[in-house]
Protein backbone atom coordinates (compact mmCIF):
# COMPACT_ATOMS: atom_id res chain seq x y z
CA UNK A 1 -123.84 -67.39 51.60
CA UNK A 2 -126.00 -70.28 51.12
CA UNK A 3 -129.02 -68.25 52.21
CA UNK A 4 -127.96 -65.89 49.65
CA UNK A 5 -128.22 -68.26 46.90
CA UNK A 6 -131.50 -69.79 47.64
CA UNK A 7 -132.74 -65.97 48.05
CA UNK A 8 -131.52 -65.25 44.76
CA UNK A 9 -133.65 -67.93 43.26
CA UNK A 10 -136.90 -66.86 45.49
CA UNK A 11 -136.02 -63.05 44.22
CA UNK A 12 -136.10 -63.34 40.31
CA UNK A 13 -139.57 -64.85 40.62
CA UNK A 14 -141.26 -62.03 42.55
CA UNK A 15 -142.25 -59.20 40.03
CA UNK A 16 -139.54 -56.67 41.44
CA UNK A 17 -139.43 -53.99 38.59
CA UNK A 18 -143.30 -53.86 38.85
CA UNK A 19 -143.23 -53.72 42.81
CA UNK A 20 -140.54 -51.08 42.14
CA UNK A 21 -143.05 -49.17 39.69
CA UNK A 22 -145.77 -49.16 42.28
CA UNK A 23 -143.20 -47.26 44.87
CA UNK A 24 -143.38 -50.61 47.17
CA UNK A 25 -139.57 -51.14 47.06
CA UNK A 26 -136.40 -48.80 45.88
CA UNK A 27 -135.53 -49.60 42.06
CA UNK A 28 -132.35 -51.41 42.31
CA UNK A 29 -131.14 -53.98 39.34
CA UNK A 30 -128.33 -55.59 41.93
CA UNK A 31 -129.57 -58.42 42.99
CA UNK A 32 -128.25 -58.19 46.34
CA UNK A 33 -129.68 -55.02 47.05
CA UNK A 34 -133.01 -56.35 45.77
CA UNK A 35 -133.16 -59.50 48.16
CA UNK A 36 -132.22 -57.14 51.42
CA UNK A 37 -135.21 -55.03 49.96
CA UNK A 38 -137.41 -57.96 50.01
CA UNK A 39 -136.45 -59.11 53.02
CA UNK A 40 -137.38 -55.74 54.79
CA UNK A 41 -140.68 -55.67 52.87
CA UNK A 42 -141.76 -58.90 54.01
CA UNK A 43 -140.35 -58.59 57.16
CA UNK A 44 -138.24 -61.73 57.31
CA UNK A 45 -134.40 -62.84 57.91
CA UNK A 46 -134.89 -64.85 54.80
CA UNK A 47 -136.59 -65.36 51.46
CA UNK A 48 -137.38 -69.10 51.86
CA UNK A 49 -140.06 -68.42 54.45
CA UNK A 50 -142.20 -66.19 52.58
CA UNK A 51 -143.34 -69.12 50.48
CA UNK A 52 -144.73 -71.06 53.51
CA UNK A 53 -148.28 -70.94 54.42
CA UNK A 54 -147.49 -69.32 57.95
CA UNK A 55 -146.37 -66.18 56.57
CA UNK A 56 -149.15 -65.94 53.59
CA UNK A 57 -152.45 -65.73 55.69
CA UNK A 58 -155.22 -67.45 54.00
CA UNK A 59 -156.33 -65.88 51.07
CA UNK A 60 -160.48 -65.57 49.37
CA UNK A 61 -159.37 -64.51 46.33
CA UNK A 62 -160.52 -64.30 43.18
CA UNK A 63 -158.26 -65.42 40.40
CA UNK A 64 -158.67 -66.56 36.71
CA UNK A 65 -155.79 -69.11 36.86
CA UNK A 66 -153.12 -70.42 39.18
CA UNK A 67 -149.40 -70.28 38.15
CA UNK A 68 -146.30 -69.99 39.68
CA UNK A 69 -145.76 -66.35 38.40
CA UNK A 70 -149.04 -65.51 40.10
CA UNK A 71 -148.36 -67.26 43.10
CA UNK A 72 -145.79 -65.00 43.72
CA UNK A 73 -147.10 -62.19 42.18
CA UNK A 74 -150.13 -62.47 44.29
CA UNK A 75 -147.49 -63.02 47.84
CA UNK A 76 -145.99 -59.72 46.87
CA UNK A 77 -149.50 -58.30 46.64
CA UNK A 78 -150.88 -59.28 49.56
CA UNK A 79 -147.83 -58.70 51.48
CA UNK A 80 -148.68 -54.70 50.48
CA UNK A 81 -152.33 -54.95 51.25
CA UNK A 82 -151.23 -56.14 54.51
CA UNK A 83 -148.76 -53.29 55.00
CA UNK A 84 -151.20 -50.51 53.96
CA UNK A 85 -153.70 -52.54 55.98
CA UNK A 86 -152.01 -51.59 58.66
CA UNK A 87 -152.28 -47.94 58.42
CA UNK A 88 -155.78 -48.04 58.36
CA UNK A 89 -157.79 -47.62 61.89
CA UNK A 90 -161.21 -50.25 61.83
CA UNK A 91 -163.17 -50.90 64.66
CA UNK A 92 -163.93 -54.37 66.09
CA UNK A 93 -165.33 -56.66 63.43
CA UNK A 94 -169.30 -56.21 62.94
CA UNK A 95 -171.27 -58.75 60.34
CA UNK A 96 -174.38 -57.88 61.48
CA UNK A 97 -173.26 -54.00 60.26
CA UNK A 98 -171.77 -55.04 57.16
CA UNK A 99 -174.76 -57.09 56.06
CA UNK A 100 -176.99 -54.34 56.93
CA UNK A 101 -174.83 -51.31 54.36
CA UNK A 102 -175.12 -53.99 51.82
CA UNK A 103 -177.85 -51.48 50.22
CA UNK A 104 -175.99 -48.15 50.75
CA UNK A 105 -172.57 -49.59 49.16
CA UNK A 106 -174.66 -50.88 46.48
CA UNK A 107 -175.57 -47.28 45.85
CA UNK A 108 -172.49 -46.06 45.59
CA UNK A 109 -171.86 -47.79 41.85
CA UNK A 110 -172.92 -44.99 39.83
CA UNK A 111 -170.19 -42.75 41.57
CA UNK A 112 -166.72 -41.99 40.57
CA UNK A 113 -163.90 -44.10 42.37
CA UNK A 114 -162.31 -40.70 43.70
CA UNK A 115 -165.43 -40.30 45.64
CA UNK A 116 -166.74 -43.61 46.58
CA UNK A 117 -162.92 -44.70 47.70
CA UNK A 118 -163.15 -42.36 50.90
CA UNK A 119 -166.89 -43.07 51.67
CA UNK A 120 -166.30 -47.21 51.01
CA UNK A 121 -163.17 -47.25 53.03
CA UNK A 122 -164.82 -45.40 55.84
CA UNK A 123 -168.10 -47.19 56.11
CA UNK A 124 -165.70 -50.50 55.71
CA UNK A 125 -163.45 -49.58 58.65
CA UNK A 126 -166.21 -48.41 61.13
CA UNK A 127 -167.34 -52.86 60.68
CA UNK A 128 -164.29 -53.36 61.13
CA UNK A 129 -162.84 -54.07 57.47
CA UNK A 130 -159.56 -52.33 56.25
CA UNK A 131 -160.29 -51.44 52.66
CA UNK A 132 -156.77 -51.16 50.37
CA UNK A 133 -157.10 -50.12 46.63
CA UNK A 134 -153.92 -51.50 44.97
CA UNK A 135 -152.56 -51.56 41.51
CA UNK A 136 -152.54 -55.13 39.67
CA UNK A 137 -149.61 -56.86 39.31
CA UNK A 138 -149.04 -58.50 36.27
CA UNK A 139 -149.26 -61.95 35.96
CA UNK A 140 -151.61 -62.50 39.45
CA UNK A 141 -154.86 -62.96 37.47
CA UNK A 142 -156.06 -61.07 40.81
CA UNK A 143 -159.44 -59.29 40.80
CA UNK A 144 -159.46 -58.97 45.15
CA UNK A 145 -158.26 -60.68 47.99
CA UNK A 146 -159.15 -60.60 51.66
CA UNK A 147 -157.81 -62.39 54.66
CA UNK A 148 -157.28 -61.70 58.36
CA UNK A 149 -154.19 -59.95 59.58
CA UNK A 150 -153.63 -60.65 63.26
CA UNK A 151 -157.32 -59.05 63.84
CA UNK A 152 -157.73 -56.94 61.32
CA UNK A 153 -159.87 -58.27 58.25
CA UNK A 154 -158.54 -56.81 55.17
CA UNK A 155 -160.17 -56.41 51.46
CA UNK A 156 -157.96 -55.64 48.78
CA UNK A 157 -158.98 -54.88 45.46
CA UNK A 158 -157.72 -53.48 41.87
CA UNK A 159 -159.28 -50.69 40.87
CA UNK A 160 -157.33 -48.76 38.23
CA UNK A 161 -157.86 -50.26 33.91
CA UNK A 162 -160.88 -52.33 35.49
CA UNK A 163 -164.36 -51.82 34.50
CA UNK A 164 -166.78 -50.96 36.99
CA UNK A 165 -168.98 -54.09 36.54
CA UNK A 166 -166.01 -56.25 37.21
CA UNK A 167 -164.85 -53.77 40.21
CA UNK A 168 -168.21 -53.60 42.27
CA UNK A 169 -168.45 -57.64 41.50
CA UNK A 170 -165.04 -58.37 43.08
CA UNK A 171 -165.91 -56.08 45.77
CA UNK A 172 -169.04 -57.84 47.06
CA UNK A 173 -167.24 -61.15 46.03
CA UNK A 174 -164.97 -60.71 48.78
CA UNK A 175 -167.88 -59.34 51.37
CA UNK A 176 -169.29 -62.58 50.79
CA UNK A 177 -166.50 -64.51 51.75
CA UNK A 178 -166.26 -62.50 54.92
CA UNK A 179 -169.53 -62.90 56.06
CA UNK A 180 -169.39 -66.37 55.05
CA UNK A 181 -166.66 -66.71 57.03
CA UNK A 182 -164.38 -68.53 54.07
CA UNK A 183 -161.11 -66.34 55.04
CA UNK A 184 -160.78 -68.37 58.24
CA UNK A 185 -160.69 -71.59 56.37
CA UNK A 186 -157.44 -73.60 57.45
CA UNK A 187 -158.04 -76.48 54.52
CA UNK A 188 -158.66 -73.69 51.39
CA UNK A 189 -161.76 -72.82 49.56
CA UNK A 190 -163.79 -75.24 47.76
CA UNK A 191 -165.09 -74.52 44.61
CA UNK A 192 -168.98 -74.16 46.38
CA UNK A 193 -167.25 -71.57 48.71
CA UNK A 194 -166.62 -69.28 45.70
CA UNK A 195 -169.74 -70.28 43.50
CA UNK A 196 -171.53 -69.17 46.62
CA UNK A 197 -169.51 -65.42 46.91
CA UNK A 198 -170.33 -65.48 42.88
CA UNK A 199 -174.18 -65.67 43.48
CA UNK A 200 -174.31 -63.41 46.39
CA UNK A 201 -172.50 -60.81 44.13
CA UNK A 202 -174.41 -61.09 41.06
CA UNK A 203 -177.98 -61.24 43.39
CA UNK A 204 -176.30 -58.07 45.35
CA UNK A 205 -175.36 -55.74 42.19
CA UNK A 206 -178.96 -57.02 40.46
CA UNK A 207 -181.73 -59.21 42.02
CA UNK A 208 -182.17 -62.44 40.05
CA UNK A 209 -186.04 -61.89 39.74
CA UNK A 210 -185.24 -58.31 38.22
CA UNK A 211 -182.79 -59.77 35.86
CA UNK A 212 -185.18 -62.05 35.04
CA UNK A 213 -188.06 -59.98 34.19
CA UNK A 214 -185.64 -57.35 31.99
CA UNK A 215 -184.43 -60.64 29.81
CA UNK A 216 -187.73 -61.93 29.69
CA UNK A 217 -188.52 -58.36 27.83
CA UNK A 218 -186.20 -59.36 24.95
CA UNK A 219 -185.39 -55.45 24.67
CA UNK A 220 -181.89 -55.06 24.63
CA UNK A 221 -181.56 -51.31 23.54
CA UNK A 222 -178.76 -48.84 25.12
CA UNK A 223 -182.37 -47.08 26.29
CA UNK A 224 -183.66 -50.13 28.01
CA UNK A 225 -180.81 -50.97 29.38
CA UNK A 226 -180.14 -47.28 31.24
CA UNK A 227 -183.70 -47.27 31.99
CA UNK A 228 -183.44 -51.01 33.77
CA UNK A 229 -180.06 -49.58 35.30
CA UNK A 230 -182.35 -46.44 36.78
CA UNK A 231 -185.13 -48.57 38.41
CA UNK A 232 -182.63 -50.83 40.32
CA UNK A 233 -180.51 -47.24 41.14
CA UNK A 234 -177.05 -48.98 39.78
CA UNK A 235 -174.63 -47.98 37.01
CA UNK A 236 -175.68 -49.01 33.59
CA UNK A 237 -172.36 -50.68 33.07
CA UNK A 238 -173.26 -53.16 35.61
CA UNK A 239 -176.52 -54.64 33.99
CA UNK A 240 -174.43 -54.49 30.73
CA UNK A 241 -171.62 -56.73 31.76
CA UNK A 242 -174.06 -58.76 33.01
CA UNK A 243 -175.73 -59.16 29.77
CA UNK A 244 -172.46 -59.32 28.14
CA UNK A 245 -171.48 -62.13 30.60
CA UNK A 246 -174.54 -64.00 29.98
CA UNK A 247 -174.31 -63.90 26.12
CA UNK A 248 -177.66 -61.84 25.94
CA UNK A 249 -175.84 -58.85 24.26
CA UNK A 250 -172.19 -59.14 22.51
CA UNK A 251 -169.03 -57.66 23.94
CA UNK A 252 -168.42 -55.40 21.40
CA UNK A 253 -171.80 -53.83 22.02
CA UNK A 254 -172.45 -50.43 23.61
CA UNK A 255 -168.55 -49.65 24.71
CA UNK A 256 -169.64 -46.16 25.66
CA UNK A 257 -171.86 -47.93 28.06
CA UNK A 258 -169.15 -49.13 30.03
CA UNK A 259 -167.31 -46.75 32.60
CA UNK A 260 -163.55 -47.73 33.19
CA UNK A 261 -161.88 -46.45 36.18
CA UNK A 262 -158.75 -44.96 35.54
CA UNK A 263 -156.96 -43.82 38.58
């Protein structure tokens, strides 16, 4: 009974009606029903473990701020990456691979997500990376994620309300940690760890020296800035945000510029 009670307590701060909402556990409003639910979906005898570091495995994420709603939020999260993870067949683990379809993923930006998702997620799994596209949860502040399951390495990112700028970021945000080798990391990240995936994204998506030249210009039309998108073959949205982001154009500006990915 005491188990019960502490469960209780761990079970009205995970985000149940949303997990509910994705179709990751049965709607229920008992309580009791909801912790056996959770128990099954994290695969443990009790609640009180799930909050311990052995269960959660070490997480490269990228988050805007740390709470103890997103904590939990982002447990429940990666707890379904890892379960749809699992479905997913990957060959052995390959850097040298994944460094080299840097280019071709990059390519991919100026597609649609319902036909880059099947051509990422293959690509990914033949390096040996297990690609899951989940909904956000509210509350996580989550962008991505990836960590090691047993021996699987496992990306997870939002896709759906984001815009593509922020999506393809995330995405080669969390390559870099791989190939860094951050998500083995016992101690944590360090704030260089994730400076360092931040400037291997933005140098990915658009070369510094490019970016540098097209500022330089001081021609911040829609024109010039689908013509700048052309040369380096990306999605216009992408040079955008980056403007946007580094307060060279304002964020109201050009909203038809940005593409959103719905599903």
């Amino acid at each position: 009974e005491n188990l019960m009670d502490a469960d209780m307590v761990v079970a009205r701060k995970l985000p149940y009606k949303e997990m509910a909402q994705n179709k990751w556990l049965p709607e229920t409003r008992k309580i009791k029903e909801r912790i056996i639910n959770l128990r099954k979906f994290f695969g443990v005898a009790h609640l009180g473990l799930i909050s311990q570091d052995n269960l959660i495995p070490r997480v490269a994420c990228r988050r805007l701020m740390l709470t103890e709603k997103g904590d939990y939020a982002l447990i429940a999260w990666v707890q379904q990456a890892k379960l749809e993870a699992r479905k997913i067949k990957t060959k052995a683990l390959d850097l040298a691979s994944l460094e080299a379809l840097i280019p071709e993923i990059r390519a991919m930006t100026s597609l649609r997500p319902e036909d880059f998702q099947p051509k990422l997620s293959k690509l990914l799994a033949d390096c040996g990376l297990a690609m899951v596209f989940l909904p956000h949860l509210g509350g996580s502040f989550l962008h991505g994620a990836s960590f090691l399951d047993g021996k699987k390495m496992v990306i997870g990112l939002t896709v759906r309300g984001k815009d593509a700028d922020r999506f393809w970021f995330s995405l080669f945000h969390e390559i870099a940690h791989i190939l860094q080798g951050d998500t083995g990391k016992i101690e944590g990240l360090e704030k260089s760890d994730e400076d360092e995936a931040d400037a291997f994204a933005r140098q990915t998506l658009i070369p510094d020296q490019a970016f540098q030249d097209f500022v330089e210009t001081r021609h911040f039309s829609r024109q010039s800035i689908i013509d700048f998108a052309q040369d380096q073959g990306i999605d216009p949205s992408i040079v955008l945000g980056r403007l946007q982001r580094d307060g060279y154009v304002k964020y109201k500006q050009y909203q038809d510029l940005k593409t959103k990915y719905t599903i």
